[in-house]
N, C-alpha and C. Protein backbone atom coordinates (compact mmCIF):
# COMPACT_ATOMS: atom_id res chain seq x y z
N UNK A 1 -3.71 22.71 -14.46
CA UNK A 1 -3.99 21.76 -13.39
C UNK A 1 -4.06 20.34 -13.93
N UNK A 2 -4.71 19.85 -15.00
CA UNK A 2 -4.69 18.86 -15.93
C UNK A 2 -3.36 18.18 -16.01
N UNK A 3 -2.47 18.72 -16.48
CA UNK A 3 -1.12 18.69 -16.68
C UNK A 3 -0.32 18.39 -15.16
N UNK A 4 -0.69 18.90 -14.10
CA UNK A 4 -0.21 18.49 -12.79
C UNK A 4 -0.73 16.90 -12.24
N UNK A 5 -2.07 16.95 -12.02
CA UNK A 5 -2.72 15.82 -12.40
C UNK A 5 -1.86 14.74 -12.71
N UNK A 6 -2.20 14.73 -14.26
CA UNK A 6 -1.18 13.55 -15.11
C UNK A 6 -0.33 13.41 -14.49
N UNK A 7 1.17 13.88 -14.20
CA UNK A 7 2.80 14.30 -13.71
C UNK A 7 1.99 13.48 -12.43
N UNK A 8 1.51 13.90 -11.87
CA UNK A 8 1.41 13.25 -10.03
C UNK A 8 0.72 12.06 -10.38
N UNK A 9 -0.22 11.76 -10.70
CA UNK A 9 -0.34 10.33 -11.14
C UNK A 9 0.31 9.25 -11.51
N UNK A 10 1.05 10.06 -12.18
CA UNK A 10 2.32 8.69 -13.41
C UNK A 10 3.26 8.67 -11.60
N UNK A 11 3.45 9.49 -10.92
CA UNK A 11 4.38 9.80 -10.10
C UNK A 11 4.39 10.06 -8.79
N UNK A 12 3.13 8.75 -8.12
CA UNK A 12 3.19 10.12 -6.59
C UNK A 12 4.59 10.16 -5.69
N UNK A 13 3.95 10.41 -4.48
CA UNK A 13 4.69 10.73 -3.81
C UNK A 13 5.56 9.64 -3.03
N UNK A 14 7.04 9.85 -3.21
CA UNK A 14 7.70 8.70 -2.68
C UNK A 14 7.58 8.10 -1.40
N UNK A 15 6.93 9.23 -0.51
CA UNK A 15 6.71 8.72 1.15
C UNK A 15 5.28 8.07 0.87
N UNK A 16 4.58 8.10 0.25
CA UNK A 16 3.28 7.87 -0.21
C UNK A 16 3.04 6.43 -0.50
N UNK A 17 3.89 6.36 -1.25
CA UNK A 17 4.18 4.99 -1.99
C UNK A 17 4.74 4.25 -1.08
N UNK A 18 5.94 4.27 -0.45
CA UNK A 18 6.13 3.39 0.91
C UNK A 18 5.06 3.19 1.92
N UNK A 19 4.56 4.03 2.09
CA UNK A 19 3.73 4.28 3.02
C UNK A 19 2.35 2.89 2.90
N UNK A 20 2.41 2.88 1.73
CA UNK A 20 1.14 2.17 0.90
C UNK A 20 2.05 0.73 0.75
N UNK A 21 2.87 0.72 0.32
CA UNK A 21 3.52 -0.69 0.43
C UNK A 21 3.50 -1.28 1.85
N UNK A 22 4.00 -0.31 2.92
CA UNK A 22 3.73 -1.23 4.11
C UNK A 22 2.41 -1.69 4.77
N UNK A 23 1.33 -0.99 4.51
CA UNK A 23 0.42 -0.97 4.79
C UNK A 23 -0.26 -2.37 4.13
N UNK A 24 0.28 -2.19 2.81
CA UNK A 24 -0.04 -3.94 1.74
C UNK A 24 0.54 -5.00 2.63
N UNK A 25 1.66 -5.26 3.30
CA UNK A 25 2.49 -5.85 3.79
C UNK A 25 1.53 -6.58 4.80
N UNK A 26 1.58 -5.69 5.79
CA UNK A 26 0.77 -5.69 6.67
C UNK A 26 -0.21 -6.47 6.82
N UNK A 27 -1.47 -5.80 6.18
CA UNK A 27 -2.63 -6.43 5.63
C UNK A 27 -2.39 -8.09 5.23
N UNK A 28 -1.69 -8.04 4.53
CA UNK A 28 -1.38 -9.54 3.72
C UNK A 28 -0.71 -10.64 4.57
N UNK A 29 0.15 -10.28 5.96
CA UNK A 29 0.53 -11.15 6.93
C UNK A 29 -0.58 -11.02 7.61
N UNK A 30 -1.49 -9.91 8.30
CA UNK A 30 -2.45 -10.60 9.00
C UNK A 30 -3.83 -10.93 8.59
N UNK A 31 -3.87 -11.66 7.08
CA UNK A 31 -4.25 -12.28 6.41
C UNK A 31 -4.42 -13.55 6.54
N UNK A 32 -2.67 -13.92 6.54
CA UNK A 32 -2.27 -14.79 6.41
C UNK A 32 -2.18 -15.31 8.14
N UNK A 33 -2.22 -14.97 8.95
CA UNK A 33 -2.62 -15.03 10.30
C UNK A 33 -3.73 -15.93 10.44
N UNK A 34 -4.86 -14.82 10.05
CA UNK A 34 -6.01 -15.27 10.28
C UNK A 34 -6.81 -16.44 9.25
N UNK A 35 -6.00 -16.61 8.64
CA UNK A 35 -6.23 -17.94 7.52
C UNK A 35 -6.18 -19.10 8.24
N UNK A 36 -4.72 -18.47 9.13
CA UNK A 36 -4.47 -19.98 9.87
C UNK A 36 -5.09 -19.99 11.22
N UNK A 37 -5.86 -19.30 11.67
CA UNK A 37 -6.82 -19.92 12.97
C UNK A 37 -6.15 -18.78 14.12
N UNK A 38 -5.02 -18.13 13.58
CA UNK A 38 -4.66 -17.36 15.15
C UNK A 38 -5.25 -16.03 15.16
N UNK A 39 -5.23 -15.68 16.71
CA UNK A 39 -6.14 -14.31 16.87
C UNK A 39 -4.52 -13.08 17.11
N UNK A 40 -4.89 -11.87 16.48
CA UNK A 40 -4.29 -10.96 15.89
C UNK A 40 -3.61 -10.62 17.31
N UNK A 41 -4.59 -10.21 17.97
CA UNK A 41 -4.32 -9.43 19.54
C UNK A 41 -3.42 -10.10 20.12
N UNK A 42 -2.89 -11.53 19.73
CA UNK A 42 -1.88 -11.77 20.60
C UNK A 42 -0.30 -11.71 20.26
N UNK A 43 0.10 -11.30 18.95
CA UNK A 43 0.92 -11.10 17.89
C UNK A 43 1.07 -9.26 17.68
N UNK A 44 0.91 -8.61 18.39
CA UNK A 44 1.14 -7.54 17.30
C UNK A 44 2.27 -6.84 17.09
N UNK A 45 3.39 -7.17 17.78
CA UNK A 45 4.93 -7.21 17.41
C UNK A 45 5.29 -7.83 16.24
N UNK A 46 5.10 -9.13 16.29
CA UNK A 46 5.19 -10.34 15.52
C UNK A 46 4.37 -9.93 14.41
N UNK A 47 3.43 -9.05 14.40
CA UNK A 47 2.99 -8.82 12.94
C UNK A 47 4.24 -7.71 12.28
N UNK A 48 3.99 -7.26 13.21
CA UNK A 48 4.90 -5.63 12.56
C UNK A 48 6.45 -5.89 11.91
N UNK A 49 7.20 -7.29 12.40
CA UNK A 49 8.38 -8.12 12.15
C UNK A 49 8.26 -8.54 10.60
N UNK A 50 7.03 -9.66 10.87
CA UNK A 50 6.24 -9.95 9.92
C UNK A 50 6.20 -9.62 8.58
N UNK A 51 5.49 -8.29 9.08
CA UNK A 51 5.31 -7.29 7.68
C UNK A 51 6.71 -6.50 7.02
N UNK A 52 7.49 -6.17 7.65
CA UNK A 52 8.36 -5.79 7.27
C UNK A 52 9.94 -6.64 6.90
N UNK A 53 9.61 -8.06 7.12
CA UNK A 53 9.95 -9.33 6.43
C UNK A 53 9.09 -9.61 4.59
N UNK A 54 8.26 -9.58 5.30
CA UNK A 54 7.29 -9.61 3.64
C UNK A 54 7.40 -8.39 2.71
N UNK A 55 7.69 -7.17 3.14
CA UNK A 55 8.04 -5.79 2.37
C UNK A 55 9.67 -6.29 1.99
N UNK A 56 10.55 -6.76 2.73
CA UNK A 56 11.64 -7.13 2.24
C UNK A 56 11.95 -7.95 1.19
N UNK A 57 11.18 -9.07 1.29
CA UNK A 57 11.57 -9.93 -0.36
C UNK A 57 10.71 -9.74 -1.07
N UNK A 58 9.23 -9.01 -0.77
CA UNK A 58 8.00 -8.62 -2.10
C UNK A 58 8.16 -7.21 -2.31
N UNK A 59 9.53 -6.36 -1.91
CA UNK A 59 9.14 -4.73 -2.17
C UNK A 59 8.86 -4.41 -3.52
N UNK A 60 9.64 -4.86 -5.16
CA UNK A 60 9.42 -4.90 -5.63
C UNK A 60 7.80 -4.66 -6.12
N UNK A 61 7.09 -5.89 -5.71
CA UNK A 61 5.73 -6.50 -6.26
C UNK A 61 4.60 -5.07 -5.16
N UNK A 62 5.15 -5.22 -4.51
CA UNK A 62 4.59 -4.25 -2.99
C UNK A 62 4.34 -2.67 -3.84
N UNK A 63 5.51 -2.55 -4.22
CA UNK A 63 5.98 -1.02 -4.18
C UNK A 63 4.78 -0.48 -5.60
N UNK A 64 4.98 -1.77 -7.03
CA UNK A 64 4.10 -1.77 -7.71
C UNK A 64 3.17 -1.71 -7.84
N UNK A 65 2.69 -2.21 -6.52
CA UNK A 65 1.05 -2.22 -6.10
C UNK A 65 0.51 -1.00 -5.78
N UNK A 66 1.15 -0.60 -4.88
CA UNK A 66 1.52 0.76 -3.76
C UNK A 66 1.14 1.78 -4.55
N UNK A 67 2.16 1.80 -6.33
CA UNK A 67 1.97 3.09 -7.02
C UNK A 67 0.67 3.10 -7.99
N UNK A 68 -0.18 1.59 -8.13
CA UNK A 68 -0.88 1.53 -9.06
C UNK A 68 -2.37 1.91 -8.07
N UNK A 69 -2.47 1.91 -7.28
CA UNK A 69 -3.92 2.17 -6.06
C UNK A 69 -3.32 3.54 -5.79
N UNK A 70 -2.38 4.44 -5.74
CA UNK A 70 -2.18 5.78 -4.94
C UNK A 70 -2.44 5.94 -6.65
N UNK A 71 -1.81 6.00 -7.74
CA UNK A 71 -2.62 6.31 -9.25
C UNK A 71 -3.99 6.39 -9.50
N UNK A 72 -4.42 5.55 -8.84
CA UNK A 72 -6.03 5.35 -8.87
C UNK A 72 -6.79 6.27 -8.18
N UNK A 73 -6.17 6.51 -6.95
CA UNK A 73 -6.62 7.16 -6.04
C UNK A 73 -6.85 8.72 -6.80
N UNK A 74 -5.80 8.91 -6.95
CA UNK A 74 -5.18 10.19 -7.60
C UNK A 74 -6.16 10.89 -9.00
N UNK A 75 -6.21 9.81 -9.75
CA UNK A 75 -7.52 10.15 -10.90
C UNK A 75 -9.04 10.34 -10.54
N UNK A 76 -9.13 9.16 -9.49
CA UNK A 76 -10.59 9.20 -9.40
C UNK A 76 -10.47 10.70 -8.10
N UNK A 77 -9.72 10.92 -7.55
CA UNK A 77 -10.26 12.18 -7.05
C UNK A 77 -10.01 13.41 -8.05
N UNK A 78 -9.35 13.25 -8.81
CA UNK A 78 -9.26 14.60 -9.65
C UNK A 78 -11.04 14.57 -10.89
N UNK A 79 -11.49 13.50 -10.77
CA UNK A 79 -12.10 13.05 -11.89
C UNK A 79 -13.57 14.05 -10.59
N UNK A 80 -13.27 13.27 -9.34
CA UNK A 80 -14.47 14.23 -8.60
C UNK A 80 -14.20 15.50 -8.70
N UNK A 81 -13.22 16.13 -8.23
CA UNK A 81 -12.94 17.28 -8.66
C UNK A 81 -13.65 18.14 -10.07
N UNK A 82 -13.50 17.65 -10.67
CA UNK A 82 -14.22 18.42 -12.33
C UNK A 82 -15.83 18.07 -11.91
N UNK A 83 -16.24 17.38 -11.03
CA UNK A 83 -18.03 16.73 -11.37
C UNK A 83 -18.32 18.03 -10.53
């Protein structure tokens, strides 16, 4: 199980990892929303455009992110697992 662990860590899951990049995306335009004074509820098309504008030229940086927090995720529950 140890050995599975490791392998899925270094490696999750590819829907996983997108999944987690858009979600970064997301987050980070209506961020950037609410930085600037506008209220969310009236945008939420325009976010979803948004975000998947910002997943387009940061997928790279996104996708990196995506696999290093689902890694994290991944240890610290295996780490509960053994307690």
């Amino acid at each position: 199980m140890t050995e599975a662990i490791k392998t899925l860590s270094a490696n999750p899951p590819a829907a996983e990892v997108i999944t987690m990049a858009r979600y970064l995306a997301r987050k980070r335009v209506k961020d950037e929303l609410r930085a600037s004074g506008l209220q969310l509820q009236h945008f939420p098309a325009d976010i979803q455009r948004a975000a998947q504008a910002y997943l387009e030229v940061r997928k790279a940086e996104l996708i990196a992110e995506a696999k290093a927090i689902l890694c994290a995720e991944i240890l610290t529950d295996a780490q509960q697992l053994k307690a």
